[in-house]
N, C-alpha and C. Protein backbone atom coordinates (compact mmCIF):
# COMPACT_ATOMS: atom_id res chain seq x y z
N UNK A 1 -8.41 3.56 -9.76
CA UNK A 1 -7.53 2.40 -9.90
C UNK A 1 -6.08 2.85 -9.93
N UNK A 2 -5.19 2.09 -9.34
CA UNK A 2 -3.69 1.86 -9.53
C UNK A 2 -3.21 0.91 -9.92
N UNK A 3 -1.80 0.90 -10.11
CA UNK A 3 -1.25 0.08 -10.61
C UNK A 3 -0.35 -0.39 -9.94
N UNK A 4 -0.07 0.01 -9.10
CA UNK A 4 1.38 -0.52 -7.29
C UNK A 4 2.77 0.04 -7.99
N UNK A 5 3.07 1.09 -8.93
CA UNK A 5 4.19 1.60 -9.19
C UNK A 5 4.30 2.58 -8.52
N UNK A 6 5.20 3.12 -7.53
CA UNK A 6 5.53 3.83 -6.48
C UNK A 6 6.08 4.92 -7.72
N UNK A 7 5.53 6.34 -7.77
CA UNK A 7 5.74 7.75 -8.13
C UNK A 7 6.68 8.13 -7.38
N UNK A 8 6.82 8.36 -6.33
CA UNK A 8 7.42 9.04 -5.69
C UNK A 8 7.15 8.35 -3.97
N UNK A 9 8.10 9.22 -3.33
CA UNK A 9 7.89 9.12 -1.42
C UNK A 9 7.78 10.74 -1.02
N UNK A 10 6.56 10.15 -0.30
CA UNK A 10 6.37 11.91 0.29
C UNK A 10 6.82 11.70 1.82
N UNK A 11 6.91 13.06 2.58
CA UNK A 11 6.87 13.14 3.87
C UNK A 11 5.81 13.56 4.97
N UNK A 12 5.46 12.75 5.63
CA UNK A 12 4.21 13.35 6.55
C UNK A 12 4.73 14.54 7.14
N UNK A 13 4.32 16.19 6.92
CA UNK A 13 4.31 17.26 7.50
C UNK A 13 3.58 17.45 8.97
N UNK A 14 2.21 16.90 8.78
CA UNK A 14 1.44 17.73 10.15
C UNK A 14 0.42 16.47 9.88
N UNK A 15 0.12 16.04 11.18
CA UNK A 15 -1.17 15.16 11.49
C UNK A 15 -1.88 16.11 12.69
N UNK A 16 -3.16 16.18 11.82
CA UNK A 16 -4.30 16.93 12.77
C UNK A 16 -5.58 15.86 13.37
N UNK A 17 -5.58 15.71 14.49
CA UNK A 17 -5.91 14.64 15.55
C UNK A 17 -7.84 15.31 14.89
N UNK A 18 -8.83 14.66 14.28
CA UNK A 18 -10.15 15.23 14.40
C UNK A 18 -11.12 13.92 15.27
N UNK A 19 -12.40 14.23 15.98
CA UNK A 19 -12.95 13.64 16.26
C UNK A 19 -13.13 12.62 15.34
N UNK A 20 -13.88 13.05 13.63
CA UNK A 20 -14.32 11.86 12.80
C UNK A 20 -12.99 11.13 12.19
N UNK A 21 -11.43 11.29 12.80
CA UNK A 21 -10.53 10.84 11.48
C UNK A 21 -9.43 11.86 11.86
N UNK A 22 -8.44 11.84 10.69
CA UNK A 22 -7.05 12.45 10.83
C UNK A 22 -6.55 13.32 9.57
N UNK A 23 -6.48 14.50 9.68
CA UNK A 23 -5.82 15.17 8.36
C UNK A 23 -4.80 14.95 8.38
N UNK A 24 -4.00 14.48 7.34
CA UNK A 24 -2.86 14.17 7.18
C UNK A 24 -2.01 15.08 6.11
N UNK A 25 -1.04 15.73 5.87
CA UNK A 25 -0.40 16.87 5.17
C UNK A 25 0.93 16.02 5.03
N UNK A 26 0.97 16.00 3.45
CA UNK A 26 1.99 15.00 2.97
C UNK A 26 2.87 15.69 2.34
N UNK A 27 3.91 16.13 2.23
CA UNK A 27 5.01 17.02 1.51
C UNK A 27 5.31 16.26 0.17
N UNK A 28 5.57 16.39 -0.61
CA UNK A 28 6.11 15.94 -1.95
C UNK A 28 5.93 17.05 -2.95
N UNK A 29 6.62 16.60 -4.54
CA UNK A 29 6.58 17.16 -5.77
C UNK A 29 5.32 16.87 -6.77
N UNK A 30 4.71 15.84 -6.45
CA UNK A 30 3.72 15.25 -7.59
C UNK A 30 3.07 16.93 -8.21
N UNK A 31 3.11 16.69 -9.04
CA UNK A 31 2.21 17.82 -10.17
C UNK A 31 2.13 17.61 -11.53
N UNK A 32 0.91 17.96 -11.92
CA UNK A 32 -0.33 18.25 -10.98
C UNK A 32 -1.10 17.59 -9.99
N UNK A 33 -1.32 18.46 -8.79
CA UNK A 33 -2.54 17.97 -8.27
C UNK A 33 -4.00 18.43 -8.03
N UNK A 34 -4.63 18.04 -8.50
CA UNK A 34 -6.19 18.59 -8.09
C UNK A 34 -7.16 17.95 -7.01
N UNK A 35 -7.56 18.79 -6.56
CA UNK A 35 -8.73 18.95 -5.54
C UNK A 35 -9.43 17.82 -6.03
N UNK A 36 -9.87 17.05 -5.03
CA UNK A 36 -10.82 15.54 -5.30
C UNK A 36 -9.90 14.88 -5.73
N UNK A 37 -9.07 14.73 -6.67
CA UNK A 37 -8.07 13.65 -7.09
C UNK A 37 -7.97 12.78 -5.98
N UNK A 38 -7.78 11.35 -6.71
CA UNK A 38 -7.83 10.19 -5.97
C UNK A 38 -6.00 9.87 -5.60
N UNK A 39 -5.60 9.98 -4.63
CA UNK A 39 -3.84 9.72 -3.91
C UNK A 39 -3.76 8.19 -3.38
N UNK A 40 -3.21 7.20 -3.93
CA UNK A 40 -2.67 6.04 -2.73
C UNK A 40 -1.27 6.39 -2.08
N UNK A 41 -1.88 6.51 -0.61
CA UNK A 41 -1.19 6.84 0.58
C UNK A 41 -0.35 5.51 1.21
N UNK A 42 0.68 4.76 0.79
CA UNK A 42 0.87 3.26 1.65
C UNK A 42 -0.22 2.46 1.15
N UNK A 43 -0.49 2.44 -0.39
CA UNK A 43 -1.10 2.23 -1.18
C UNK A 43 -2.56 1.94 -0.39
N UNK A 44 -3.52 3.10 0.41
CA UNK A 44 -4.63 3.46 0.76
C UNK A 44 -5.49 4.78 -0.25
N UNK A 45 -6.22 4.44 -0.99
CA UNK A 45 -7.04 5.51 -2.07
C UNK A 45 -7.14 6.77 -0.69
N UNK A 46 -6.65 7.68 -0.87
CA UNK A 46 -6.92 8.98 0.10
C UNK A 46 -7.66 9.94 -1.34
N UNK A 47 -8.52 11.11 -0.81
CA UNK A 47 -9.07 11.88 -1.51
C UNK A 47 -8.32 13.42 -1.08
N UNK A 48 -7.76 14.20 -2.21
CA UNK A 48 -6.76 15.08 -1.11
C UNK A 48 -8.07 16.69 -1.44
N UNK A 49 -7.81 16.81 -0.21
CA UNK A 49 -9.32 17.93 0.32
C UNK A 49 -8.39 19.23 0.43
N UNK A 50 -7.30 19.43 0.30
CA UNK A 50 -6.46 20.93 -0.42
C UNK A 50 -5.00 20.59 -0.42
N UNK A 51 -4.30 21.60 -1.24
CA UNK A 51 -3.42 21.54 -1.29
C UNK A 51 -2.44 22.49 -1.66
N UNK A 52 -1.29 23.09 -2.01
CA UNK A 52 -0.25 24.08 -2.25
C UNK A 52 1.16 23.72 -2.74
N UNK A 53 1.91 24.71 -3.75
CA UNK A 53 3.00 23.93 -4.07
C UNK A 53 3.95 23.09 -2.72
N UNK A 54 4.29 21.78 -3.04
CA UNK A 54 4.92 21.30 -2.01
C UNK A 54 4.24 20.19 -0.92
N UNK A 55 2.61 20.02 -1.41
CA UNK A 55 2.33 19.29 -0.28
C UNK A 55 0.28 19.17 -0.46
N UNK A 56 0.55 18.04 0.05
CA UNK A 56 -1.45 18.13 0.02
C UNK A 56 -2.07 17.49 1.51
N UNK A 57 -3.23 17.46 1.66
CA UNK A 57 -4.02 17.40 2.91
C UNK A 57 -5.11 16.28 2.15
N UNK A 58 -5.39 15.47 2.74
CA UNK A 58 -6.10 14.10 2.83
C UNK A 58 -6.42 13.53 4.51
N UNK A 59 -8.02 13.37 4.60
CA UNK A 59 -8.70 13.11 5.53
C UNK A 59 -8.72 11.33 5.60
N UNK A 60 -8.10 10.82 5.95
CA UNK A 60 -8.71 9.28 7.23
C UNK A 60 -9.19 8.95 7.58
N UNK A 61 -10.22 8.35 7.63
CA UNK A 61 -11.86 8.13 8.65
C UNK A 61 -10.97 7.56 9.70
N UNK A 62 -11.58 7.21 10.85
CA UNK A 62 -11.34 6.39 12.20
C UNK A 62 -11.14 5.10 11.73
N UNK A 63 -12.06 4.58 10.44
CA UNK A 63 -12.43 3.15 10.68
C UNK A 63 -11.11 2.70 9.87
N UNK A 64 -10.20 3.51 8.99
CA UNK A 64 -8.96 3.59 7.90
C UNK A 64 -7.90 3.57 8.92
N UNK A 65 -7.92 4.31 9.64
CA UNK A 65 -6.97 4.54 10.60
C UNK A 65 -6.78 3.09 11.75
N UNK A 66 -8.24 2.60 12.00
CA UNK A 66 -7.66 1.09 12.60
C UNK A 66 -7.70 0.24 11.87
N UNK A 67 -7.97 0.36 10.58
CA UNK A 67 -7.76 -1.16 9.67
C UNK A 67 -6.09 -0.86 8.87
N UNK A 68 -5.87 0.17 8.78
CA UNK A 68 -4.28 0.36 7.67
C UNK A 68 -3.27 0.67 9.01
N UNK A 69 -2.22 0.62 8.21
CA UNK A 69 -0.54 1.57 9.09
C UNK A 69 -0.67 3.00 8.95
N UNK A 70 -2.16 3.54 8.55
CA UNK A 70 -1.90 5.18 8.91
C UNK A 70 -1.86 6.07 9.73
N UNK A 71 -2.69 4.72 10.74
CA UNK A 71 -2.83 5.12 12.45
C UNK A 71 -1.96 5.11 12.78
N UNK A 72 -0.67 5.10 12.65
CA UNK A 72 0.76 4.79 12.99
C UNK A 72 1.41 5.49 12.84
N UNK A 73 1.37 7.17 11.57
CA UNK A 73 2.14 7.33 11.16
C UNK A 73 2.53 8.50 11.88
N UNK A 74 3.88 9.19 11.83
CA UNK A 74 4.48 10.10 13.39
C UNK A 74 5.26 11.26 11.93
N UNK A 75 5.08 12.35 12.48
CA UNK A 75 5.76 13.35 11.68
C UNK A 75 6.99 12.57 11.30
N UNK A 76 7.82 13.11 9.89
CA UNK A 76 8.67 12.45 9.45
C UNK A 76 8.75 11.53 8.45
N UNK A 77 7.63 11.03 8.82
CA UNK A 77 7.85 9.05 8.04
C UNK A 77 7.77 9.23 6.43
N UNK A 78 8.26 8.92 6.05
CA UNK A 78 7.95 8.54 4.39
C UNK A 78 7.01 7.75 4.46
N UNK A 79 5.91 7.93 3.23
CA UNK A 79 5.32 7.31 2.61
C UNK A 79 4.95 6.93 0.91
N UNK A 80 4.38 5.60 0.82
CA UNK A 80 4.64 5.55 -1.15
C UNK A 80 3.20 6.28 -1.63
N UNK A 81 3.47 6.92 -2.17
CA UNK A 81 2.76 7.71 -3.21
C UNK A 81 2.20 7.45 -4.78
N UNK A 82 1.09 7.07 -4.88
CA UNK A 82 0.69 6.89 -6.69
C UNK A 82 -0.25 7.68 -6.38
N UNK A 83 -0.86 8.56 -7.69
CA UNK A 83 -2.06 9.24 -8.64
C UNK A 83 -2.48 7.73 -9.22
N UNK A 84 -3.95 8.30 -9.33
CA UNK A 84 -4.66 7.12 -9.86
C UNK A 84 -4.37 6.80 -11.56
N UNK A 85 -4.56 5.63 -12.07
CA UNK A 85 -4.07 5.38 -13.11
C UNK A 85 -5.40 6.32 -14.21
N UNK A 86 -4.54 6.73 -15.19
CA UNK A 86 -5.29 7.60 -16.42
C UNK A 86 -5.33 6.43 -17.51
N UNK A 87 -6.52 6.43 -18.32
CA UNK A 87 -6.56 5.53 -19.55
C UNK A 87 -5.56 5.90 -20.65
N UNK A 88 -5.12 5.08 -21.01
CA UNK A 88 -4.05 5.09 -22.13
C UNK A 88 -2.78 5.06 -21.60
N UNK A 89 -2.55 4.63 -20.51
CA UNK A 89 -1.15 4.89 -19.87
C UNK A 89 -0.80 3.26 -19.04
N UNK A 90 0.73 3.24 -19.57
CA UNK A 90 1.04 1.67 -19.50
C UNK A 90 1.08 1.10 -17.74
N UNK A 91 0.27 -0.15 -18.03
CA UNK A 91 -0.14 -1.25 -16.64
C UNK A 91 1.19 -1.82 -16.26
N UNK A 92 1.82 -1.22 -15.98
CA UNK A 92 3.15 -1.87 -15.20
C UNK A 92 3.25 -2.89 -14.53
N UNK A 93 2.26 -2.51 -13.29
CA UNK A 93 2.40 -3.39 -11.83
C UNK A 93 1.42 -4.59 -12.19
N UNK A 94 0.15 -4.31 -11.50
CA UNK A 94 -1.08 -5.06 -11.52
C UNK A 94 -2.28 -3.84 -11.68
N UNK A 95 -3.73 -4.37 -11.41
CA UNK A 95 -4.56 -3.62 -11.14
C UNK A 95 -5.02 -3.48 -9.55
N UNK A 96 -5.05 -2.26 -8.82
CA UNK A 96 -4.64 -2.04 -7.78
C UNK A 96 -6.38 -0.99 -7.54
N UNK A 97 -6.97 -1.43 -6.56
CA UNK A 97 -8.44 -0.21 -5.98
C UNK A 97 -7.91 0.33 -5.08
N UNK A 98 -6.58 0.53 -4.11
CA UNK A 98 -6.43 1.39 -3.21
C UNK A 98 -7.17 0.65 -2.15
N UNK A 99 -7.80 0.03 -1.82
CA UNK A 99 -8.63 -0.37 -1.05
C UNK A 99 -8.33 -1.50 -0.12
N UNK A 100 -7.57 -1.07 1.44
CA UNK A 100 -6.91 -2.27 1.92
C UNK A 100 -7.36 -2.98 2.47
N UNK A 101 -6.95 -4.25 2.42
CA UNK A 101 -7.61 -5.78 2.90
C UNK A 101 -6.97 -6.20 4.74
N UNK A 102 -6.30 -5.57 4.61
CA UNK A 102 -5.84 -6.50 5.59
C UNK A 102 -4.44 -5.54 6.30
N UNK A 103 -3.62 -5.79 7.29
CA UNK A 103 -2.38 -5.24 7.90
C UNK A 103 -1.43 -6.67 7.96
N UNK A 104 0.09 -6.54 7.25
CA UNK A 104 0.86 -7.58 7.57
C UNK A 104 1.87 -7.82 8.47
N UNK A 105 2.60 -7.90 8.50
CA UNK A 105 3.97 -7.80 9.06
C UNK A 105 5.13 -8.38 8.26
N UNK A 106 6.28 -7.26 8.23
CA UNK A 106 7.10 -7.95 7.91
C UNK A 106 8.04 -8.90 9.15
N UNK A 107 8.24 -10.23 8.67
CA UNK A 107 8.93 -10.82 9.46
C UNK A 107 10.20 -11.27 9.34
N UNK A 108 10.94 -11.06 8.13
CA UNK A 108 12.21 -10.76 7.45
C UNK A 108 13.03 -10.33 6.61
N UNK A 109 14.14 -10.13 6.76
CA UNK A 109 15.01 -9.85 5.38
C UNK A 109 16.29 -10.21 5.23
N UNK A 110 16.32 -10.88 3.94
CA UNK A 110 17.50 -11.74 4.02
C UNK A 110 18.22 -11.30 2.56
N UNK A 111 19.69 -10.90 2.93
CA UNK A 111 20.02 -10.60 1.33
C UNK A 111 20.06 -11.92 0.50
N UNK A 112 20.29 -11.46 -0.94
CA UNK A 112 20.53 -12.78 -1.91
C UNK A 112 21.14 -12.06 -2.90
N UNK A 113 22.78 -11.76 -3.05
CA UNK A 113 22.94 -10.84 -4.24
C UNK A 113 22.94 -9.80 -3.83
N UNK A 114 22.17 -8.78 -4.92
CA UNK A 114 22.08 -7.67 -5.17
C UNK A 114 20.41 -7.47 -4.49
N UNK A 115 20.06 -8.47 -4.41
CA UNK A 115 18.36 -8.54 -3.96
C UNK A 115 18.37 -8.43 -2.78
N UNK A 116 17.36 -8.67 -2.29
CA UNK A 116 16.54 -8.73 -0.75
C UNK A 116 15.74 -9.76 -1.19
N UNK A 117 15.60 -10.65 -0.21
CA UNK A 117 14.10 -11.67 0.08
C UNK A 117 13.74 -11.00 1.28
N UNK A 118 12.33 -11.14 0.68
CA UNK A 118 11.75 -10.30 1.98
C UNK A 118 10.54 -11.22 2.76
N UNK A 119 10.14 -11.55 3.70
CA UNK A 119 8.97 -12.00 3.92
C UNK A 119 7.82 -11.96 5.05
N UNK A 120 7.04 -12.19 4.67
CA UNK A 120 5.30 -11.40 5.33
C UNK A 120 4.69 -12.06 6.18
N UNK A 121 3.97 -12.26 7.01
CA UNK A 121 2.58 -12.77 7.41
C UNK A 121 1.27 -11.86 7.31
N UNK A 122 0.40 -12.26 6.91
CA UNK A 122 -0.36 -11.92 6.32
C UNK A 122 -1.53 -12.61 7.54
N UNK A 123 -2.59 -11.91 7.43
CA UNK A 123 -4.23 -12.17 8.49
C UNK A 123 -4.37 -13.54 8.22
N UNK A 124 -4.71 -14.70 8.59
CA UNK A 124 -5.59 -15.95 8.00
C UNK A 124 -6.55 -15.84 7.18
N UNK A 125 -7.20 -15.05 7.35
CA UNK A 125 -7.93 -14.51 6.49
C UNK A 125 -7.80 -14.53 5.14
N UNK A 126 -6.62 -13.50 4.86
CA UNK A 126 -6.04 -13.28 3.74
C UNK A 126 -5.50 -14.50 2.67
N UNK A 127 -5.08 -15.77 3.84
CA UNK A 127 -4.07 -16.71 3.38
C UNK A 127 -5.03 -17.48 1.54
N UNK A 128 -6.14 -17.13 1.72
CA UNK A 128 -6.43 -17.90 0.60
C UNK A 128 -6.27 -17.42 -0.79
N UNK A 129 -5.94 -15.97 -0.78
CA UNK A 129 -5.60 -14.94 -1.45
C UNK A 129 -4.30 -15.29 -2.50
N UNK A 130 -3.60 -16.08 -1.36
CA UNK A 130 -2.46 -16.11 -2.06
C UNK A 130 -1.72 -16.99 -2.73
N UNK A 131 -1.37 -17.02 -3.90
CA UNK A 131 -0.93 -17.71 -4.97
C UNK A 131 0.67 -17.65 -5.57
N UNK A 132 1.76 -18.52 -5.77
CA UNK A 132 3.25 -18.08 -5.59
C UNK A 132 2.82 -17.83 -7.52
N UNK A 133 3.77 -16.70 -7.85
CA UNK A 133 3.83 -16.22 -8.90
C UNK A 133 2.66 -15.13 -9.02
N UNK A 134 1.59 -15.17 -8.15
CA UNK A 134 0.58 -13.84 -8.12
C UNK A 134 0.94 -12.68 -7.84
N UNK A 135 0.03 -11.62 -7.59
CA UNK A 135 0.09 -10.23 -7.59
C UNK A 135 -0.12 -9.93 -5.67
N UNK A 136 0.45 -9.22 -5.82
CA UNK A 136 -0.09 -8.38 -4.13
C UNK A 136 0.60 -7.00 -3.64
N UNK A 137 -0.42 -6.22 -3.04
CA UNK A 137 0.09 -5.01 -3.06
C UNK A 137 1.00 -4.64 -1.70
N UNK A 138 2.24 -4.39 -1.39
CA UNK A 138 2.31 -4.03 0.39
C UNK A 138 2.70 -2.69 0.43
N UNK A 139 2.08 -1.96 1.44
CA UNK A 139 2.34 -0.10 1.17
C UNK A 139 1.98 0.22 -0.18
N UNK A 140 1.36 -0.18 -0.76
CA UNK A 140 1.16 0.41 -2.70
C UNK A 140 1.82 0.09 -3.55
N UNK A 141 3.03 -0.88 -3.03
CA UNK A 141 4.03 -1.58 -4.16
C UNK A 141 3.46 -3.07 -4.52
N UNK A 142 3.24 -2.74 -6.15
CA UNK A 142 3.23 -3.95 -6.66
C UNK A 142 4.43 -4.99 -6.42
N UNK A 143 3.90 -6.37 -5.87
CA UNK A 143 4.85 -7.36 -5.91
C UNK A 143 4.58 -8.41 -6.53
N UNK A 144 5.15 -9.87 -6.93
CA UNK A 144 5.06 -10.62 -6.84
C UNK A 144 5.67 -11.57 -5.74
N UNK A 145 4.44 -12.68 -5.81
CA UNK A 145 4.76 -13.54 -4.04
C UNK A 145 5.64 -14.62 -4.93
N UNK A 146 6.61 -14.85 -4.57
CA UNK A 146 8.21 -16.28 -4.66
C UNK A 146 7.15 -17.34 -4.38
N UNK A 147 7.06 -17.46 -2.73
CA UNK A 147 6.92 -18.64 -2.18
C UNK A 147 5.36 -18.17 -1.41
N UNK A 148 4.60 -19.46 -1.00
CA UNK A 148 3.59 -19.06 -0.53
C UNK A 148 3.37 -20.30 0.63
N UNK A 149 3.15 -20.23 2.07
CA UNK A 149 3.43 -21.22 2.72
C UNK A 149 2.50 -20.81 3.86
N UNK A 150 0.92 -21.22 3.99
CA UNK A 150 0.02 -20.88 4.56
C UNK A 150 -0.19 -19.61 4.75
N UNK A 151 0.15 -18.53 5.72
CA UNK A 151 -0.14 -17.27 5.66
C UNK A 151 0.61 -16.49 5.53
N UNK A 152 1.81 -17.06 5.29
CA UNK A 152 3.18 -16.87 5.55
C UNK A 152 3.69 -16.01 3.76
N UNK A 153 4.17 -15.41 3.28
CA UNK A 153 4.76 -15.34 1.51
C UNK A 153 6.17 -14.68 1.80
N UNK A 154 6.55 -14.86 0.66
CA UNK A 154 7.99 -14.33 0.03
C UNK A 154 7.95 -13.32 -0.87
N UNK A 155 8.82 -12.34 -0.82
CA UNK A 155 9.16 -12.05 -2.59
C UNK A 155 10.71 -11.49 -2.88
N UNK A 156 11.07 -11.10 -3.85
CA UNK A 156 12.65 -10.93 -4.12
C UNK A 156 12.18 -9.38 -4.30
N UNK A 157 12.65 -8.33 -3.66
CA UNK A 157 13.00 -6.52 -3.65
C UNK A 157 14.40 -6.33 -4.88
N UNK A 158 14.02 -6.06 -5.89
CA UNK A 158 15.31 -5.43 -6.45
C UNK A 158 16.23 -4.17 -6.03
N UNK A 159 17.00 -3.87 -6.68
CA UNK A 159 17.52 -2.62 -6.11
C UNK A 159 16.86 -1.78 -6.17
N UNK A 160 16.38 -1.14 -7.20
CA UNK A 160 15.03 -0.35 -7.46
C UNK A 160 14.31 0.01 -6.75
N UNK A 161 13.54 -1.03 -6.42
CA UNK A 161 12.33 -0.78 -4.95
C UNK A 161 13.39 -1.12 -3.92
N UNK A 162 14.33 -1.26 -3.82
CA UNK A 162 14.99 -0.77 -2.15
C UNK A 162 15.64 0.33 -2.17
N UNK A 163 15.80 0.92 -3.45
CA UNK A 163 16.46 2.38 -3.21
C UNK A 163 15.14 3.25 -3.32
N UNK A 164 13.93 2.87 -3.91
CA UNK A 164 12.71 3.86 -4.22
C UNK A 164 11.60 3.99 -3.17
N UNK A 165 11.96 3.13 -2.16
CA UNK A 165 10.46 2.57 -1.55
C UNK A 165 11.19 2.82 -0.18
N UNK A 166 10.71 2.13 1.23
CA UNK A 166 10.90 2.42 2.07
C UNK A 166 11.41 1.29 2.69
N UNK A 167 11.53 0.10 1.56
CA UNK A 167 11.51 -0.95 1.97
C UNK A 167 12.43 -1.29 2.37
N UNK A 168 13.87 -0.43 1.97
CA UNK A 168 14.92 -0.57 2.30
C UNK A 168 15.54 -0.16 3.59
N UNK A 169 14.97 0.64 4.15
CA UNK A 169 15.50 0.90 5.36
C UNK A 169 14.21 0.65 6.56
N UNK A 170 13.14 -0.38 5.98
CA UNK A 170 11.67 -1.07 7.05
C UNK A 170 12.89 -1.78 7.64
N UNK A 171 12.29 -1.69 9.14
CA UNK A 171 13.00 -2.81 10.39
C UNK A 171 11.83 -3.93 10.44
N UNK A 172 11.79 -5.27 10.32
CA UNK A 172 11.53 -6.45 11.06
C UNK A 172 10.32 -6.37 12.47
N UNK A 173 9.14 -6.73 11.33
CA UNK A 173 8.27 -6.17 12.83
C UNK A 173 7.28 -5.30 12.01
N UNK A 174 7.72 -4.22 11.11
CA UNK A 174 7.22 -3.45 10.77
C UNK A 174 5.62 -3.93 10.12
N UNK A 175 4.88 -2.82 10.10
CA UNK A 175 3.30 -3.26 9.99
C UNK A 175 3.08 -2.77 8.20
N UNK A 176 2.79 -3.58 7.58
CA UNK A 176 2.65 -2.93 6.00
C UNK A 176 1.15 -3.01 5.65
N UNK A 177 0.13 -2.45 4.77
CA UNK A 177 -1.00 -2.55 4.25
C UNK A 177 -1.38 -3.34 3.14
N UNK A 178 -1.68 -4.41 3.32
CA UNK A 178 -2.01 -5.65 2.45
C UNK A 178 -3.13 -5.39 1.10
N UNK A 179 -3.20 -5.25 -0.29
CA UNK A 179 -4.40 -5.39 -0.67
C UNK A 179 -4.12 -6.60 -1.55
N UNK A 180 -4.81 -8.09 -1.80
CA UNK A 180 -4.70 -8.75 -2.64
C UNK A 180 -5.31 -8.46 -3.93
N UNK A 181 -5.05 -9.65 -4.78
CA UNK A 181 -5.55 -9.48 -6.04
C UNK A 181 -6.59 -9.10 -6.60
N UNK A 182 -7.37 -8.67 -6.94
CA UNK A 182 -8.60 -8.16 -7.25
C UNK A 182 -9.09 -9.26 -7.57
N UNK A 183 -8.66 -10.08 -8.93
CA UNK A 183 -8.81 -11.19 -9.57
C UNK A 183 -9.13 -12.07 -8.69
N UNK A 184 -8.17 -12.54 -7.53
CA UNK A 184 -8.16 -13.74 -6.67
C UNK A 184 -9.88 -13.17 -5.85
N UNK A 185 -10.10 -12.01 -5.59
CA UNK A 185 -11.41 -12.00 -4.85
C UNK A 185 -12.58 -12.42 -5.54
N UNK A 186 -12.42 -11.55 -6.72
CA UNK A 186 -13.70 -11.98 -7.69
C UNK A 186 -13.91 -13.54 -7.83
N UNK A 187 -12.49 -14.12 -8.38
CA UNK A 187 -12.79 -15.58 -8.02
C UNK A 187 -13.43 -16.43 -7.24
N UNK A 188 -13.07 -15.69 -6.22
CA UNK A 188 -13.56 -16.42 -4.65
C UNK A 188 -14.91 -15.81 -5.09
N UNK A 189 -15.26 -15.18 -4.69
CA UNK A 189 -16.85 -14.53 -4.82
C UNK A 189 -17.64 -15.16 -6.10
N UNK A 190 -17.17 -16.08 -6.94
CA UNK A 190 -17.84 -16.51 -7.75
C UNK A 190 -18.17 -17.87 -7.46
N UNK A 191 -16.99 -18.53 -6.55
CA UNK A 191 -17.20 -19.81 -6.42
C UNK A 191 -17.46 -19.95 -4.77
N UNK A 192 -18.22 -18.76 -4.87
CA UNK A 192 -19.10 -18.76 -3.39
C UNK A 192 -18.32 -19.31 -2.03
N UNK A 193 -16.89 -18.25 -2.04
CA UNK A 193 -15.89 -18.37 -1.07
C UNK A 193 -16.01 -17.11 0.09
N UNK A 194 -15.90 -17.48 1.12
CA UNK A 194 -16.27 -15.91 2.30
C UNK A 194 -14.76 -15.02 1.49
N UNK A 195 -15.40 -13.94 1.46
CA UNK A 195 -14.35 -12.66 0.58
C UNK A 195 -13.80 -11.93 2.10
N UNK A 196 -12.99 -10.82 1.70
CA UNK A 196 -12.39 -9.50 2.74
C UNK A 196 -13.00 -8.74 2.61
N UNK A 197 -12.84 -7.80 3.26
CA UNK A 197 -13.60 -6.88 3.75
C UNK A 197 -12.59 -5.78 3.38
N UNK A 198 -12.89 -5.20 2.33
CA UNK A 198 -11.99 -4.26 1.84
C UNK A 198 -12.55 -2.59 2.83
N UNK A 199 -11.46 -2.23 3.00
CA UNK A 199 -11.30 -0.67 4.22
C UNK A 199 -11.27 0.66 2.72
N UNK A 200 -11.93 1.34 2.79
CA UNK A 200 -11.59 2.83 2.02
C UNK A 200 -11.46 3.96 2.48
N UNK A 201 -10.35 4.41 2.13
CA UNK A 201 -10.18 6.11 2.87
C UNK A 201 -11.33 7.22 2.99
């Protein structure tokens, strides 16, 4: 489990092309890291399979790679980075499985202030997910949705997450990794609603 508080931004070093999937070699500081430890990658649960000061290696299946933005990603790129949440340690964001639902788009950004409004389209799919004042994850950042207008949402970026995240310098267009509420699924699944199809690294 996570919590959508962005640790840090790493840098993709080396993508190794494999028949089953993609090794991916992420540069950053996080420490410690251990072998098997659970990584959200663009808030995707990755399992990192080695690593050395400066950087770790995490495998992609094929089927991760066409459901998320990891199939996308080109030496260079930043990405948001969390370690899985430890018991006894404060719930900031939301509760977060790493586990993505869906691919969005961003389709704007508009200043307001010191803020950003930012806003999404989201799968049809997804649209029932969403609730204005709820939780939702994009790249691994906890947000809350402003406005909610069929598949369409809002939310306000503080300075914070536009100086910490990537969000600040994403162009219009850009493809982000959707996971909704945990809560909002279980719901649905109780009151015998068709659920998502959650993707795992």
């Amino acid at each position: 489990m996570f919590t959508g508080l962005i640790e840090q931004l790493g840098t993709i070093e080396n993508l190794d092309q494999r028949e089953d999937g993609l090794r991916i070699r992420i540069g950053c500081a996080l420490h410690p890291i251990e072998l098997g430890e659970s990584i959200a990658v663009n808030g995707t649960c990755l399992t990192v399979k080695s690593f050395s000061e400066g950087h770790f290696d995490a495998d992609a299946s094929n089927e991760t790679l066409d459901k998320t933005n990891l199939g996308a990603l080109s030496l260079g790129d930043k990405v948001h980075l969390e370690r899985a949440l430890a018991l006894g340690e404060r719930l900031g964001g939301h509760l977060v499985t790493g586990h993505i639902d869906g691919v969005g788009t961003l389709t704007a950004k508009t200043p307001d202030g010191d803020y950003v409004r930012a806003s999404f389209e989201v799968p049809t799919r997804l649209a029932p997910f969403l609730a204005p004042k709820g939780s939702i994850t994009v790249d691994g950042v906890s947000l809350t949705l402003n406005t909610v207008s069929g598949s369409r949402f809002d939310v306000m970026l503080v300075p914070y997450t536009l100086d910490e995240t990537t969000f600040g310098e994403m162009p219009n267009g850009a493809k982000v990794n959707l996971e909704v509420d945990i809560l909002a699924k279980y719901v649905a699944s109780l009151m015998g609603k068709p659920g998502v199809d959650a993707i795992e690294g």
